[in-house]
Protein backbone atom coordinates (compact mmCIF):
# COMPACT_ATOMS: atom_id res chain seq x y z
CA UNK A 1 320.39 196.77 117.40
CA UNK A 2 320.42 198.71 120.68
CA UNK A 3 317.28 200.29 121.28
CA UNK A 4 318.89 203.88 121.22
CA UNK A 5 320.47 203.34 117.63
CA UNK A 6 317.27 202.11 116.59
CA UNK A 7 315.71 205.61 117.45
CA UNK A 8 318.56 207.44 115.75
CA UNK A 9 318.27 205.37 112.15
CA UNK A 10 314.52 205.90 112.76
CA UNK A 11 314.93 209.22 113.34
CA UNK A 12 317.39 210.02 110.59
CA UNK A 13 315.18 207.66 107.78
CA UNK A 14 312.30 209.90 109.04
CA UNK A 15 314.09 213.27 108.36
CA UNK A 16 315.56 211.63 104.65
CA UNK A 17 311.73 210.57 103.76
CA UNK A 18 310.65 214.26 104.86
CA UNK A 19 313.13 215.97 103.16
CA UNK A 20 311.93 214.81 100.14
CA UNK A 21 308.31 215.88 100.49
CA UNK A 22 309.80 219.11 101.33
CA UNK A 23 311.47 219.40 98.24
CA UNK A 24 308.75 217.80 95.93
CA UNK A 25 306.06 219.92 97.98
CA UNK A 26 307.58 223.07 99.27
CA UNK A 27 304.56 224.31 101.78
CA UNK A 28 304.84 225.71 105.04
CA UNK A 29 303.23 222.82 106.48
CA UNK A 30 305.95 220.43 105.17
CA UNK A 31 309.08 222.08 106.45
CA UNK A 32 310.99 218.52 107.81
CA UNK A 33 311.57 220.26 111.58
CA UNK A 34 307.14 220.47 111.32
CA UNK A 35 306.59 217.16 109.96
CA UNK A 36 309.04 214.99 111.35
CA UNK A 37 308.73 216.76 115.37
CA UNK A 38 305.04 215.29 114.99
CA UNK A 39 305.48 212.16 113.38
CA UNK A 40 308.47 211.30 116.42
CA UNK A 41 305.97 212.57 118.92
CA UNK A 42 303.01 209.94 117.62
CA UNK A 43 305.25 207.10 117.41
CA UNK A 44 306.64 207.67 121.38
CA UNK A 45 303.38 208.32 122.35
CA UNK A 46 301.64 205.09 120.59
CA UNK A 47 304.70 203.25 121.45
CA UNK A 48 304.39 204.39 125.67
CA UNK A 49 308.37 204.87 124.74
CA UNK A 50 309.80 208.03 127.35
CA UNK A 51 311.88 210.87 126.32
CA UNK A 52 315.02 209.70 128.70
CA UNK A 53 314.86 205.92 126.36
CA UNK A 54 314.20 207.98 122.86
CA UNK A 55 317.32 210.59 123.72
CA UNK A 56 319.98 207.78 124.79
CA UNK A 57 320.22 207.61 120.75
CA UNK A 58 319.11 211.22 119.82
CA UNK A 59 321.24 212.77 122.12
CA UNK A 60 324.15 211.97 119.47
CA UNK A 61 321.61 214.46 116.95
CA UNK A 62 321.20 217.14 119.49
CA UNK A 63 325.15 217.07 119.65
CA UNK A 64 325.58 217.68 115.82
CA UNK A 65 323.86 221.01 116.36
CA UNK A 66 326.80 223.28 116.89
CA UNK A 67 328.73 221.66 114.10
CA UNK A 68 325.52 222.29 112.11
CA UNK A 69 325.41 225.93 112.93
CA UNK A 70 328.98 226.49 112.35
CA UNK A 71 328.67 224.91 108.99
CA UNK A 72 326.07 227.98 108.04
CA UNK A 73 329.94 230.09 108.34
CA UNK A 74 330.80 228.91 104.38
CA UNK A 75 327.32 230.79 102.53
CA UNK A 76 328.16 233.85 104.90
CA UNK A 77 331.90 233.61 103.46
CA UNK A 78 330.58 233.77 99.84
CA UNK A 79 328.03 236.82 99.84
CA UNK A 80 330.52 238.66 103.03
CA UNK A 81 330.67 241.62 100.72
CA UNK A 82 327.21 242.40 100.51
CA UNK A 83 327.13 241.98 104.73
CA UNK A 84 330.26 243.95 105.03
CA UNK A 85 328.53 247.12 103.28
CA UNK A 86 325.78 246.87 105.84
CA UNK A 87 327.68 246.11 108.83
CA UNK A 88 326.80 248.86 111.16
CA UNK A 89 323.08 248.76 110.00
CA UNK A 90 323.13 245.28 110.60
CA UNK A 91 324.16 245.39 114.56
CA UNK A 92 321.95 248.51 115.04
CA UNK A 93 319.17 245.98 113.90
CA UNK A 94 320.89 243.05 115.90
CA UNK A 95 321.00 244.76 119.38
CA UNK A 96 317.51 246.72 118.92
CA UNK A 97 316.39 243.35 118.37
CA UNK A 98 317.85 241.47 120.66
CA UNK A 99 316.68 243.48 123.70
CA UNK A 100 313.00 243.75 122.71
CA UNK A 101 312.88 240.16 122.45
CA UNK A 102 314.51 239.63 125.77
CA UNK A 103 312.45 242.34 127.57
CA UNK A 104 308.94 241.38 126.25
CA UNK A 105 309.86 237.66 127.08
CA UNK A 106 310.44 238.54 130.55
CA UNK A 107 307.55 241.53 130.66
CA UNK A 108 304.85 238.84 128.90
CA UNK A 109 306.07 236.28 131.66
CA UNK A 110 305.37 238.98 134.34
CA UNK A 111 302.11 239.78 132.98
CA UNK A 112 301.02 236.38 132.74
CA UNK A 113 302.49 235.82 136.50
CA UNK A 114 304.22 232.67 134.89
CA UNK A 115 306.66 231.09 137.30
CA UNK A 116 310.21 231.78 137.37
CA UNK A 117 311.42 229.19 136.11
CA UNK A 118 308.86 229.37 133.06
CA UNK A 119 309.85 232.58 132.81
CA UNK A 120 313.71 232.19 132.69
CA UNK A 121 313.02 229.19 130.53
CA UNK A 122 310.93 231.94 127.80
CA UNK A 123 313.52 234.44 128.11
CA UNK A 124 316.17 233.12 125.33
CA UNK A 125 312.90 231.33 122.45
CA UNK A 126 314.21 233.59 120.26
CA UNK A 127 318.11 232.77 120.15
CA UNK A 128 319.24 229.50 118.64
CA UNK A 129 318.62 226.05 120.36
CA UNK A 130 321.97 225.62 121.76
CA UNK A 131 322.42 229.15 123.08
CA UNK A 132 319.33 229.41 124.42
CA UNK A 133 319.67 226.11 126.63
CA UNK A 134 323.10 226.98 128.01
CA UNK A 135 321.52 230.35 128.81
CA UNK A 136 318.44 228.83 130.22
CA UNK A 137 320.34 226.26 132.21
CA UNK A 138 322.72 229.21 133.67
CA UNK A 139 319.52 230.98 134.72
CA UNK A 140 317.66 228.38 136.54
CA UNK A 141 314.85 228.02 133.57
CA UNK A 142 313.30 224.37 132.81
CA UNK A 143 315.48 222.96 129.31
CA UNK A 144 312.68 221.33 128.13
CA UNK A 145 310.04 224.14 128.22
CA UNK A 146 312.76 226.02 126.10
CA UNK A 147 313.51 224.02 123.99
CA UNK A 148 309.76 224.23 122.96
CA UNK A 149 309.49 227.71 123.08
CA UNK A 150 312.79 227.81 120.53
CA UNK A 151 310.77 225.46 118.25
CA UNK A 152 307.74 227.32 118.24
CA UNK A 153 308.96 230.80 118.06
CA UNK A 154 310.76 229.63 115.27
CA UNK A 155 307.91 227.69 113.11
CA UNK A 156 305.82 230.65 113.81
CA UNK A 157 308.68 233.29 112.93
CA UNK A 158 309.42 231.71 109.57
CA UNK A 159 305.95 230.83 108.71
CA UNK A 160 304.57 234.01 109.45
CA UNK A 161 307.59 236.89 109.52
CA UNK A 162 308.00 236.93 105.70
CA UNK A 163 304.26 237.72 105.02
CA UNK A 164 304.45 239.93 107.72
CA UNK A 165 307.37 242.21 106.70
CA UNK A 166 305.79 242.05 102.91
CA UNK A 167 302.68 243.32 104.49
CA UNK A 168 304.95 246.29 106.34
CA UNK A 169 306.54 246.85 103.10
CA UNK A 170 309.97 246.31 104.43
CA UNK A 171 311.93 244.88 100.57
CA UNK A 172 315.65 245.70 101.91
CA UNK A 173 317.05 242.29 101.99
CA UNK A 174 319.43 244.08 105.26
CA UNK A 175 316.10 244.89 107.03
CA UNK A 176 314.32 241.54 106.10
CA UNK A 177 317.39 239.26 107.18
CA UNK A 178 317.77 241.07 110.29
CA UNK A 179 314.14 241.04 111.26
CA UNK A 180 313.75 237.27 110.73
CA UNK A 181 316.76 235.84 112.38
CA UNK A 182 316.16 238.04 115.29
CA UNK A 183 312.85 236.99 116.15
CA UNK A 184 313.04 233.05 114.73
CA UNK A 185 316.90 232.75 115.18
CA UNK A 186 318.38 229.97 112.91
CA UNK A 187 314.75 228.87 111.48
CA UNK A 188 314.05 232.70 110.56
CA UNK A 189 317.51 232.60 108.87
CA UNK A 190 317.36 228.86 106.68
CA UNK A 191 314.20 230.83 105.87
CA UNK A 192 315.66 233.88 104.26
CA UNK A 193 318.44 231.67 103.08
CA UNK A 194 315.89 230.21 100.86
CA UNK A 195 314.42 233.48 99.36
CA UNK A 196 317.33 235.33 98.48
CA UNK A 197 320.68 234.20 99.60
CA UNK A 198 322.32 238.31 100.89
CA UNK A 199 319.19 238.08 102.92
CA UNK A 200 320.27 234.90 104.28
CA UNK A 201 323.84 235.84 104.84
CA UNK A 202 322.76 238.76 106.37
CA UNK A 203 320.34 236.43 108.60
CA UNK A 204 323.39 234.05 109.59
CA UNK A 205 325.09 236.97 111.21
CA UNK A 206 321.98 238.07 112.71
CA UNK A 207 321.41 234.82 114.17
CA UNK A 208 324.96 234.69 115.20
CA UNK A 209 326.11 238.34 116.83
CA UNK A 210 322.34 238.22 118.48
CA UNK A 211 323.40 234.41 120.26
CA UNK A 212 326.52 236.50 121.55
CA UNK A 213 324.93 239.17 123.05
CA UNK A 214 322.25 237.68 124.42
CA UNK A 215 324.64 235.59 126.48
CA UNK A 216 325.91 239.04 127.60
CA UNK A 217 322.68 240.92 128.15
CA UNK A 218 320.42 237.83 129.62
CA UNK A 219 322.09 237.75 133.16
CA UNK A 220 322.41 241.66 133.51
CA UNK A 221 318.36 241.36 132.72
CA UNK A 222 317.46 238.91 134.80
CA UNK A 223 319.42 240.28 137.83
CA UNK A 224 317.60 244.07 137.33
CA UNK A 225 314.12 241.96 137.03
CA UNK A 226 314.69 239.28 139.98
């Protein structure tokens, strides 16, 4: 066995095995995307194995992502009455959203005199992976720093948005959907999915129509700040 296949089986074992703790324990801390990120991290690091070695099989992963996000299209089809109702609430919500997240990225990143490239790389953590790293890449912003920024917005989104908007008092599952998927894109949207599935239809779209115009708004952004 090639040494890349080896890290994709491990990989994919890893995510089975964690799965199923999610589902016999369903806790924050055991969402599979927590539990198997660290467990892959110990095992390169013990192992001295590098990220360029561990990717020439999990690249072949990282491809399935779009497939994987266009998959979320059949739920949507089945509750698309309840989002049709809501439409033009829903991309009042979307573009509010999607240009306070991109403006405080880039304000935060000004205030904290982060570099540019740190700061182009922060700019898209709250649109999904594969978005975000084509935008990021067009930009001149370091992949790898956002792809950890998309990961950690979204852990943080999901685990604490829900609580959050209970706190607010915000019960609309329109409001709640939108809210969640535009701060912790396709993690803030499996999330809603799994309360109450209109929210997480209305979430898809969300995570969706923001992707689309932040591909749109990002460039005009960065040329008016740089």
């Amino acid at each position: 066995m090639s040494e890349g296949l080896f890290w994709l089986v491990l990989t994919t074992l890893l995510f089975g095995g964690a799965f199923w703790l999610y589902r016999a324990f369903p806790f924050v801390w055991t969402l599979p995307i927590l539990t198997v990120t660290a467990a892959v991290i110990v095992i390169l690091s013990l192992s001295g194995t590098t990220h360029a070695v561990y990717m020439s099989g999990g690249q072949y992963l990282s491809r399935m992502l779009g497939p994987a996000i266009t998959a979320f299209a059949i739920p949507l089809y089945q509750v698309r009455h309840h989002v049709r109702k809501f439409l033009p609430e829903i991309a009042l919500g979307v573009g509010i959203g999607t240009i306070i997240a991109l403006t405080s990225d880039l304000l935060l990143g000004l205030l904290l005199h982060l570099g540019r490239t740190t700061n182009l790389a922060l700019l898209p953590k709250s649109v999904t992976l594969p978005v975000a790293l084509a935008i990021s890449e067009r930009s001149g912003g370091t992949l790898a720093l956002t792809a950890t920024f998309v990961l950690v917005t979204g852990l943080v989104g999901s685990i604490v948005g829900p609580c959050l908007m209970t706190g607010l008092r915000i019960r609309h599952f329109v409001g709640r959907g939108v809210g969640l998927a535009s701060i912790a894109h396709v993690m803030g949207a499996t999330k809603s999915m799994s309360l109450d599935q209109r929210e997480g239809a209305v979430g898809l779209l969300t995570m969706i129509l923001t992707a689309i115009l932040a591909s749109v708004l990002a460039p005009w952004i960065i040329q008016i700040v740089y």
